[in-house]
Protein backbone atom coordinates (compact mmCIF):
# COMPACT_ATOMS: atom_id res chain seq x y z
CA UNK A 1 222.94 0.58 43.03
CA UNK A 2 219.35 0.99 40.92
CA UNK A 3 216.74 -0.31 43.50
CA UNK A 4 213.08 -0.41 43.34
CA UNK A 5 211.01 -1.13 46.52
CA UNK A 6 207.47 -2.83 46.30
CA UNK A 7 205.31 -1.89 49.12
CA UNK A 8 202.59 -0.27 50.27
CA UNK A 9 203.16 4.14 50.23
CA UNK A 10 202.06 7.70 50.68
CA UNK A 11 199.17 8.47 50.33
CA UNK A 12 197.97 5.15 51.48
CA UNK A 13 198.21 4.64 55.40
CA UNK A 14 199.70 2.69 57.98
CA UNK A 15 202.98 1.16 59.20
CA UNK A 16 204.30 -0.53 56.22
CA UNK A 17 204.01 2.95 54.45
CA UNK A 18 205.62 4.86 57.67
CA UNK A 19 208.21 2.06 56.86
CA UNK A 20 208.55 2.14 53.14
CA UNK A 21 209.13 5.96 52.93
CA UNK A 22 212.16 5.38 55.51
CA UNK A 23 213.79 2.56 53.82
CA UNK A 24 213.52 4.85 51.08
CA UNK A 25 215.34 7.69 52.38
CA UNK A 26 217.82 5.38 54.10
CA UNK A 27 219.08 3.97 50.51
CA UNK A 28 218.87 7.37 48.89
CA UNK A 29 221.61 8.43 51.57
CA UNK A 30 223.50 6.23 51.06
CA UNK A 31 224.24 7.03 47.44
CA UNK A 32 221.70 4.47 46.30
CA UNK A 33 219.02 5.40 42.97
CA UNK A 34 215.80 4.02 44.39
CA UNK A 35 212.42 4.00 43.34
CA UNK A 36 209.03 2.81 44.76
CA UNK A 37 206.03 0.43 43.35
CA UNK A 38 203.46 0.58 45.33
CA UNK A 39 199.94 -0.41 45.22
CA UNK A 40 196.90 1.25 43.44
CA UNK A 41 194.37 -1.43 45.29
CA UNK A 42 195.95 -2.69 48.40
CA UNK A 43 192.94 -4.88 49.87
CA UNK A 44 189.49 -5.29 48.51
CA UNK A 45 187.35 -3.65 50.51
CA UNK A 46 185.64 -6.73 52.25
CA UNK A 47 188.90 -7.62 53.54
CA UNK A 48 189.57 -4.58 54.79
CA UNK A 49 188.60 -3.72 58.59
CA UNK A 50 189.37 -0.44 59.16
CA UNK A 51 187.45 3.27 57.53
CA UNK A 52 189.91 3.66 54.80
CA UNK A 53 192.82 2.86 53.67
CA UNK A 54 194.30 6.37 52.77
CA UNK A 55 196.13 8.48 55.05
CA UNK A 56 194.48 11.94 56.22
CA UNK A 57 197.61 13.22 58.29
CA UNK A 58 197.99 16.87 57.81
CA UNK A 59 201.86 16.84 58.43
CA UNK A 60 203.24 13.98 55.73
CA UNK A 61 206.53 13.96 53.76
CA UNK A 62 205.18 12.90 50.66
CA UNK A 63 207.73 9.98 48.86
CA UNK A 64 207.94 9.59 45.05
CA UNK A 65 205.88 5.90 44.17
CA UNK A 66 204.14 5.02 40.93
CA UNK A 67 200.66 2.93 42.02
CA UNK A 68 201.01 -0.05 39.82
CA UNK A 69 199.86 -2.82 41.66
CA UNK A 70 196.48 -4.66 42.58
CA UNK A 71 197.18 -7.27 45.08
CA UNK A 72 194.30 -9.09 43.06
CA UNK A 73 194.70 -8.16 39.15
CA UNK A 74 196.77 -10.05 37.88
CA UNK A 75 197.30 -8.15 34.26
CA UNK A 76 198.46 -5.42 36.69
CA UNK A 77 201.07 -7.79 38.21
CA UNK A 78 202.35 -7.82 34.56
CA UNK A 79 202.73 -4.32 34.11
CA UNK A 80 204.42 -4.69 37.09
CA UNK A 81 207.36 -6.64 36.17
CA UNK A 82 207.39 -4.43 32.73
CA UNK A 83 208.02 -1.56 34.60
CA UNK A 84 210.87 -3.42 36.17
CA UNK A 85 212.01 -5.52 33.02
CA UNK A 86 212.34 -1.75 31.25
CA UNK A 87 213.69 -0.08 35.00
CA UNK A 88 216.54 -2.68 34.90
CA UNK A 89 216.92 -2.00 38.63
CA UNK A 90 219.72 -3.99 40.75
CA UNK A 91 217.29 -4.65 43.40
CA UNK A 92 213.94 -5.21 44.18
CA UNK A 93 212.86 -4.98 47.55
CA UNK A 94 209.40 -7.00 48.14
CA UNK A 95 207.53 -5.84 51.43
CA UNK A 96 206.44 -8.97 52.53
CA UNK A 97 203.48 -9.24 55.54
CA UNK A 98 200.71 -11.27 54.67
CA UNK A 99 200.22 -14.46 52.66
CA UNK A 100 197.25 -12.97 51.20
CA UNK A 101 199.83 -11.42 48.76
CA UNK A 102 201.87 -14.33 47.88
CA UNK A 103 200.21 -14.62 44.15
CA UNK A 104 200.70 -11.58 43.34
CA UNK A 105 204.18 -11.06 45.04
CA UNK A 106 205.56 -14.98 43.56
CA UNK A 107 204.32 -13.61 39.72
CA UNK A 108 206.18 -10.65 39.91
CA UNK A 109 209.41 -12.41 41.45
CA UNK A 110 209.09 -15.32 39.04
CA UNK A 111 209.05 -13.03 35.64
CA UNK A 112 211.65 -11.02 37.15
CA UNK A 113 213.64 -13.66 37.98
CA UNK A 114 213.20 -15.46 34.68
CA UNK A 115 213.87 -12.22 32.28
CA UNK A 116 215.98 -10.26 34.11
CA UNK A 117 219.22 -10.19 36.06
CA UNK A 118 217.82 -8.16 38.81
CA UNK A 119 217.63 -10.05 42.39
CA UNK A 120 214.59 -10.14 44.44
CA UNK A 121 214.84 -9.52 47.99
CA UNK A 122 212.30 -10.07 50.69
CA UNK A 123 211.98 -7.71 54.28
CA UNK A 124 209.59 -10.18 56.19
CA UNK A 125 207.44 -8.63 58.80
CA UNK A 126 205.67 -11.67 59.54
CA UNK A 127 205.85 -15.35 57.55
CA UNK A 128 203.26 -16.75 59.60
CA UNK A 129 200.64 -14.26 60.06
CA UNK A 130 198.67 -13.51 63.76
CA UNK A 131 195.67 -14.22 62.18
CA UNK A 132 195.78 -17.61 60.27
CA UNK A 133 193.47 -18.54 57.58
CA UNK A 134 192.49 -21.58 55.36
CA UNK A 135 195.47 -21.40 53.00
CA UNK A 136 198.46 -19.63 54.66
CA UNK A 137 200.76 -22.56 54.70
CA UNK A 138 200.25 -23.22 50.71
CA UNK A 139 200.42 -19.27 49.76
CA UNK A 140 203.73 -19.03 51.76
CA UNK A 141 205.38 -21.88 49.91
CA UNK A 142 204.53 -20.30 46.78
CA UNK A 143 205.39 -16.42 47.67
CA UNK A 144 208.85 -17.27 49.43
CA UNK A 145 209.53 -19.56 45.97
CA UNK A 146 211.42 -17.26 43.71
CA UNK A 147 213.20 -14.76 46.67
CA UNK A 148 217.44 -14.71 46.36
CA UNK A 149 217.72 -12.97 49.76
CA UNK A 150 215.32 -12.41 53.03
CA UNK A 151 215.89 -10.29 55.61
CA UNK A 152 214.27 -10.96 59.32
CA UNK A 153 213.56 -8.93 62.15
CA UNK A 154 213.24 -10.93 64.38
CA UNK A 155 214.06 -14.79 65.46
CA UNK A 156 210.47 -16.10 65.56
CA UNK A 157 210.27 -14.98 61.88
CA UNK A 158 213.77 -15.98 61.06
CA UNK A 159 212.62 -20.19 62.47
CA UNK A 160 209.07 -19.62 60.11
CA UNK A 161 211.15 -18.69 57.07
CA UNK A 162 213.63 -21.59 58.01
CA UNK A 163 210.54 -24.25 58.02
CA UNK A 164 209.70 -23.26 54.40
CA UNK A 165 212.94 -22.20 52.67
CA UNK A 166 215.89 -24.40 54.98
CA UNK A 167 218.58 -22.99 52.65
CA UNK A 168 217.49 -19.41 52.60
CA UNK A 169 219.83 -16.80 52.72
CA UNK A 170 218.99 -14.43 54.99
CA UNK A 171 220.24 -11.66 57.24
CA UNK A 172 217.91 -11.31 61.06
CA UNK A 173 217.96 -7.09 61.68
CA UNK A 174 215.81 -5.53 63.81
CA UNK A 175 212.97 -3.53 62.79
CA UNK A 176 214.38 0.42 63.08
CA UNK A 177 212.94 3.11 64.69
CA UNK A 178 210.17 5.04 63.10
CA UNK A 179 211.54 8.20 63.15
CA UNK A 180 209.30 9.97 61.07
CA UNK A 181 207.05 11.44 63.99
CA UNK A 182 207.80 14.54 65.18
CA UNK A 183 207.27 15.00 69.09
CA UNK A 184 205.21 18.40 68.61
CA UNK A 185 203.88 18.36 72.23
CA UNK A 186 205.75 18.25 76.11
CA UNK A 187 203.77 16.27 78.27
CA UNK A 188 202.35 19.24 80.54
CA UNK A 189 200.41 20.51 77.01
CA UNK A 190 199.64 16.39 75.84
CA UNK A 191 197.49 15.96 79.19
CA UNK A 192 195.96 19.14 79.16
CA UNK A 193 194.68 18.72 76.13
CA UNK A 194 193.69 15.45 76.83
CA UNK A 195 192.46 16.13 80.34
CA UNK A 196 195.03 14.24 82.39
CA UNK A 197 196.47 15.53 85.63
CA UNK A 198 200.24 16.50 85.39
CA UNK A 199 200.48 13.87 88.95
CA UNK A 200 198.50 10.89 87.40
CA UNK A 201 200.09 7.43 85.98
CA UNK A 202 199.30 7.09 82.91
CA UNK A 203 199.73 4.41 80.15
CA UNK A 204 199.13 4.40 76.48
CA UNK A 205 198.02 0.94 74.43
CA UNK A 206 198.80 2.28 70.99
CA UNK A 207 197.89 0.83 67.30
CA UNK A 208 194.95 -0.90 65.77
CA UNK A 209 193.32 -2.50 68.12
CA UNK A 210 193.45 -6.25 67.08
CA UNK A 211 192.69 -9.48 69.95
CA UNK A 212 195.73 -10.88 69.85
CA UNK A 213 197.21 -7.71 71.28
CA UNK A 214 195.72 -8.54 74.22
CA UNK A 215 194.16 -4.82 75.16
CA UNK A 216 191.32 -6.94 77.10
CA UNK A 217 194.30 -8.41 79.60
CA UNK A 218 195.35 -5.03 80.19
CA UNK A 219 191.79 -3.81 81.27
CA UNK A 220 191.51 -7.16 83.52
CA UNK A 221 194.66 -5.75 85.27
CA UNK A 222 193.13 -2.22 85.63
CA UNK A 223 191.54 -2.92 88.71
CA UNK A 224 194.86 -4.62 90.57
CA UNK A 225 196.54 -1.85 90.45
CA UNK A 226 193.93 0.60 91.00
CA UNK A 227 193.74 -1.02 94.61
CA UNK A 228 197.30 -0.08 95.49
CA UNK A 229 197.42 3.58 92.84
CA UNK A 230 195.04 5.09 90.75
CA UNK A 231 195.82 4.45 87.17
CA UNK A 232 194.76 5.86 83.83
CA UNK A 233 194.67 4.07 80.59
CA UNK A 234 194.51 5.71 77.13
CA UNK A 235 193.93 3.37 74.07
CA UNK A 236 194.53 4.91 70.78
CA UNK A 237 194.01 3.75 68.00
CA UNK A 238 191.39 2.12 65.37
CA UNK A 239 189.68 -0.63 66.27
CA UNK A 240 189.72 -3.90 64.51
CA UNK A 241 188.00 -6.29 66.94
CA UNK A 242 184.65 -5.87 68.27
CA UNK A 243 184.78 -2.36 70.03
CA UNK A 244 181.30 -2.99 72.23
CA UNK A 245 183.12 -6.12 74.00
CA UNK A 246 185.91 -3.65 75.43
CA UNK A 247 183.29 -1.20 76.60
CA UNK A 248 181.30 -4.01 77.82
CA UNK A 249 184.46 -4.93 79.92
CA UNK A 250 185.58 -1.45 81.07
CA UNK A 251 181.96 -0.84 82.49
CA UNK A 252 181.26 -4.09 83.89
CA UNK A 253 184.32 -3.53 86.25
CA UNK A 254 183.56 -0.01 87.15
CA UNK A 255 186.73 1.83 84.98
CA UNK A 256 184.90 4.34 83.13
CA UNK A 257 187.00 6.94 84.20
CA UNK A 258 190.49 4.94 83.97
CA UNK A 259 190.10 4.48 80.01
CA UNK A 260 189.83 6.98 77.56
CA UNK A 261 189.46 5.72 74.02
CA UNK A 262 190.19 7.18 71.18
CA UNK A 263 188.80 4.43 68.20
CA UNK A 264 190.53 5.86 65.24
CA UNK A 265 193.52 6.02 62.83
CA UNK A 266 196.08 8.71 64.56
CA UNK A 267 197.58 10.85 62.00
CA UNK A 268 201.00 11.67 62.09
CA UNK A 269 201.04 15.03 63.23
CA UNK A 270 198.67 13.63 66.24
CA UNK A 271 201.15 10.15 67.61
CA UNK A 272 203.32 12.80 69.16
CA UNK A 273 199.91 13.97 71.64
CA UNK A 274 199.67 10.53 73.03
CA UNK A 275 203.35 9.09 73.72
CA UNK A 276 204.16 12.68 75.10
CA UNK A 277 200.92 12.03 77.54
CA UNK A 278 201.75 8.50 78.84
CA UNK A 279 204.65 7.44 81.18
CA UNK A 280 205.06 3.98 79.69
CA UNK A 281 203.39 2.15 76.98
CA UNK A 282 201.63 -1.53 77.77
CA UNK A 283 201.92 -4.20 74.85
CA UNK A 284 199.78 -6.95 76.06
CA UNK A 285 200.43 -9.35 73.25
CA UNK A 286 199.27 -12.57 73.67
CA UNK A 287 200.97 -13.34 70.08
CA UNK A 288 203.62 -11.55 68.00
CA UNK A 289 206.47 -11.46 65.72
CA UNK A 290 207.66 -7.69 66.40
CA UNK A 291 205.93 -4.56 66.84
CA UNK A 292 206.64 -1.52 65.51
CA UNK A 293 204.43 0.29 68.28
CA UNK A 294 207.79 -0.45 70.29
CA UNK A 295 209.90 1.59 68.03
CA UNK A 296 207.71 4.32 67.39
CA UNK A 297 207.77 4.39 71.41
CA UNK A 298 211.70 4.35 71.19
CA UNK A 299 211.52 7.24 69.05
CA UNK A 300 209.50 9.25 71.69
CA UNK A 301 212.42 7.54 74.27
CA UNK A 302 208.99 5.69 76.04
CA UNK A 303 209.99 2.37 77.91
CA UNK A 304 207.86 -0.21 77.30
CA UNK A 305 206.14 -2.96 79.13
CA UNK A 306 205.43 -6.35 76.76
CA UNK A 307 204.92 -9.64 77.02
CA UNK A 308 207.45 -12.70 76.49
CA UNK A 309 205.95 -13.59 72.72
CA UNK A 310 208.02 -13.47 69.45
CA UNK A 311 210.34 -10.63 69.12
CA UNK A 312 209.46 -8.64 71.56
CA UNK A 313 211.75 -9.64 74.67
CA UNK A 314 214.62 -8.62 71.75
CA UNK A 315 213.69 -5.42 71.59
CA UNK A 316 212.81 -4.43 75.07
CA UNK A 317 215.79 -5.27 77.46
CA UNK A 318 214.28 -7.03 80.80
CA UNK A 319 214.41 -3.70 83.18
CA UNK A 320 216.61 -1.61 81.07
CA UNK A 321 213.99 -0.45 78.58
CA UNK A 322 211.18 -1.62 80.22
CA UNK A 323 209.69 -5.02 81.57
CA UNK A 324 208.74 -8.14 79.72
CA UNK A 325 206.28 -10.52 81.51
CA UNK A 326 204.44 -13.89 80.85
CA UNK A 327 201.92 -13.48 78.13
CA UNK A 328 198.39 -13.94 79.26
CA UNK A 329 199.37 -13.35 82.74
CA UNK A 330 197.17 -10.39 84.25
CA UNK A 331 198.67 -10.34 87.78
CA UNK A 332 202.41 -10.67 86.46
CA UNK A 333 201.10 -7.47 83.90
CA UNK A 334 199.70 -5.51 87.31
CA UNK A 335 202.61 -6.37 89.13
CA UNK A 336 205.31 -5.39 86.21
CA UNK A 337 203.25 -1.55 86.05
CA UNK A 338 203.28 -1.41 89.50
CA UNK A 339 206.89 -2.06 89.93
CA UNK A 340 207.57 0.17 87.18
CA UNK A 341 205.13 3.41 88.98
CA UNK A 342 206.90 1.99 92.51
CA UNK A 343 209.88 2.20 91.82
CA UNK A 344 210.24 5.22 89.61
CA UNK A 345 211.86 3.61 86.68
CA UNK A 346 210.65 6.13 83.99
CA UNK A 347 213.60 7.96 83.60
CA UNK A 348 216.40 5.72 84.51
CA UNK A 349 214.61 3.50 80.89
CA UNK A 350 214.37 6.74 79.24
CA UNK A 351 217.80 7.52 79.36
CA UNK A 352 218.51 3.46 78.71
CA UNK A 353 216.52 3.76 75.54
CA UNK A 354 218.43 6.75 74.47
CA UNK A 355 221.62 4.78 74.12
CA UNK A 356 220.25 1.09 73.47
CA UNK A 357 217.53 2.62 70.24
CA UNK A 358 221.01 2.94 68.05
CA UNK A 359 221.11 -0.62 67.40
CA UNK A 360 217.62 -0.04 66.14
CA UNK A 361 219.06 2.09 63.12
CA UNK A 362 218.07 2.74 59.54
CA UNK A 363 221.65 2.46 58.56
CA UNK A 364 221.98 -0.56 60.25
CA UNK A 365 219.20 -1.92 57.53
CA UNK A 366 221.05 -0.11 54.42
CA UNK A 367 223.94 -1.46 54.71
CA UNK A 368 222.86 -5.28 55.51
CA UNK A 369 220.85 -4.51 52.20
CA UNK A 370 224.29 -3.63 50.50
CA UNK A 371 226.18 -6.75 51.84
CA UNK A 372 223.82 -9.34 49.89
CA UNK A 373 224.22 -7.53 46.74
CA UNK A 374 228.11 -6.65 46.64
CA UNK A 375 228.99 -10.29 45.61
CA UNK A 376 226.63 -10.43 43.18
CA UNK A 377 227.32 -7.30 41.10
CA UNK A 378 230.73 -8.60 41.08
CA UNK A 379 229.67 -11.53 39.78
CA UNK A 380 227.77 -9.85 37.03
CA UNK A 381 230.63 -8.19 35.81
């Protein structure tokens, strides 16, 4: 099949780009002729939080994309389809994460729709997004308007898509496994250069640093467990909330040295330092639809202790990859990392994770991709 994907890409940063590129290779090996869109402006710079939106990693596998898209010109959203009207592609796979990009997104689908035979396919990350604005609900109904097939990735995402399209035809996989970090360091080199004992517990909050993940429940339970074990914390990752709050937290109950932040964008060829330092990664979210922090930790083999919001008790088995608690819940949070240091459960999830991350497969994606299309190029000829 001739498939385009639209999404974000190399050399711009993030997950959806980590993501992209690995759909990408997926199709290829599978016999497929795919090609990515992706966007020349992503965000305008006042709605954009972080430094910059480009990636700096030393160690990338550049991916093939022509930059095409502004998310708010729409003349660009007609060379857009052009490129696709003249590409005549089977397939085109829409990226889809944020209202925000529902005009753009619904233009594109619409005209391709209307002048084409190609079908128009939707991976949803999130319907509803964490962070809500004035809007959403409208912007959804019009970007999930002119989509023949969704895929989910989870079942809190598969009931938001239900509420706007009841007919939809859809497929719920799980998000795969980023696979494309390396694990460069063992853990005896990751805490020396870090400055972590080879005997201390240590856990890793990883990702932009956003409130409704929830980092400020995790420092609340810092002290809990520091009266029964001494704990270290390392949080890496760019922050998108108000840094000085956290700090203000950390010192006001004494853990300056139980957290070590590191408040930036981790490039690729750096993830590998942090996951090989920690035992077990923490994902306070007080809100969610997935994470893909939990399958870049399945790719290190990392167990994982989350909270019981969205997707996340699907992807971490209840004490067989790690532990899923109450959100919100500090003491149950203490208690679950206790239990987990207690107990000496790091390797019995680590060799869990081993065997349970192949349902988490690229593959697995590909070929539910395939499935929606077979009838219809049957159909077409």
């Amino acid at each position: 099949m001739k498939i385009i994907i639209l999404g974000t890409s190399y050399p711009m940063r993030g997950g959806i780009a980590h993501y992209v590129a690995l759909l990408y290779k997926a199709l290829r090996q599978r016999g497929h002729e795919v090609q990515i869109i992706s966007f020349k402006r992503q965000y305008p710079s006042i709605f954009f939080p972080g430094k910059t939106q480009q990636d700096s990693s030393k160690e990338v596998e550049p991916i093939p994309s022509k930059p095409l898209l502004d998310s708010i010109g729409p003349l660009s959203w007609i060379r857009t389809f052009l490129e696709i009207r003249r590409q005549q592609p089977d397939l085109i796979i829409f990226k889809y994460w944020l209202p925000f990009f529902a005009p753009a997104y619904a233009s594109i689908a619409f005209l391709t729709r209307l002048f084409t035979r190609t079908r128009v396919l939707y991976i949803c990350d999130n319907i509803v997004p964490h962070e809500r604005k004035l809007g959403d609900t409208l912007l959804n109904r019009l970007g999930l308007a002119f989509v023949d097939y969704f895929i989910v990735q989870s079942s809190i995402v598969r009931s938001d898509l239900l509420r706007f399209r009841p007919q939809a035809n859809f497929k719920e996989v799980p998000h795969p496994v980023y696979e494309i970090f390396k694990q460069n360091y063992t853990a005896e080199a990751a805490r020396q250069k870090l400055g972590i004992g080879l005997d201390e517990h240590v856990l890793l909050f990883f990702g932009y640093v956003r409130a409704y993940k929830g980092l400020s429940l995790l420092v609340e339970a810092l002290p809990i467990i520091r009266e029964q074990m001494p704990i270290k914390l390392l949080v890496a990752g760019e922050f998108y909330d108000d840094k000085t709050k956290y700090l203000r937290q950390i010192e006001q109950l004494g853990l300056q040295n139980s957290v070590q932040i590191f408040d930036d964008y981790i490039p690729n060829e750096e993830v590998g330092l942090y996951f090989a330092a920690a035992n077990v990664v923490v994902l306070p979210y007080v809100s969610a639809t997935q994470s893909g922090i939990v399958q870049i930790a399945y790719n290190y083999n990392k167990p994982v202790i989350t909270t019981d919001v969205g997707g996340l008790p699907e992807a971490v088995a209840q004490d067989v990859t790690g532990l899923v608690v109450p959100a919100q819940d500090v003491q149950a949070l203490a208690q679950a990392i206790l239990r987990f240091f207690k107990e000496k459960k790091e390797e019995t999830y680590t060799e869990n994770i081993k065997e349970q991350k192949k349902q988490f497969s690229w593959e697995r994606l590909a070929v539910a991709i395939e499935e929606f299309l077979t009838p219809a190029l049957v159909a077409n000829e």
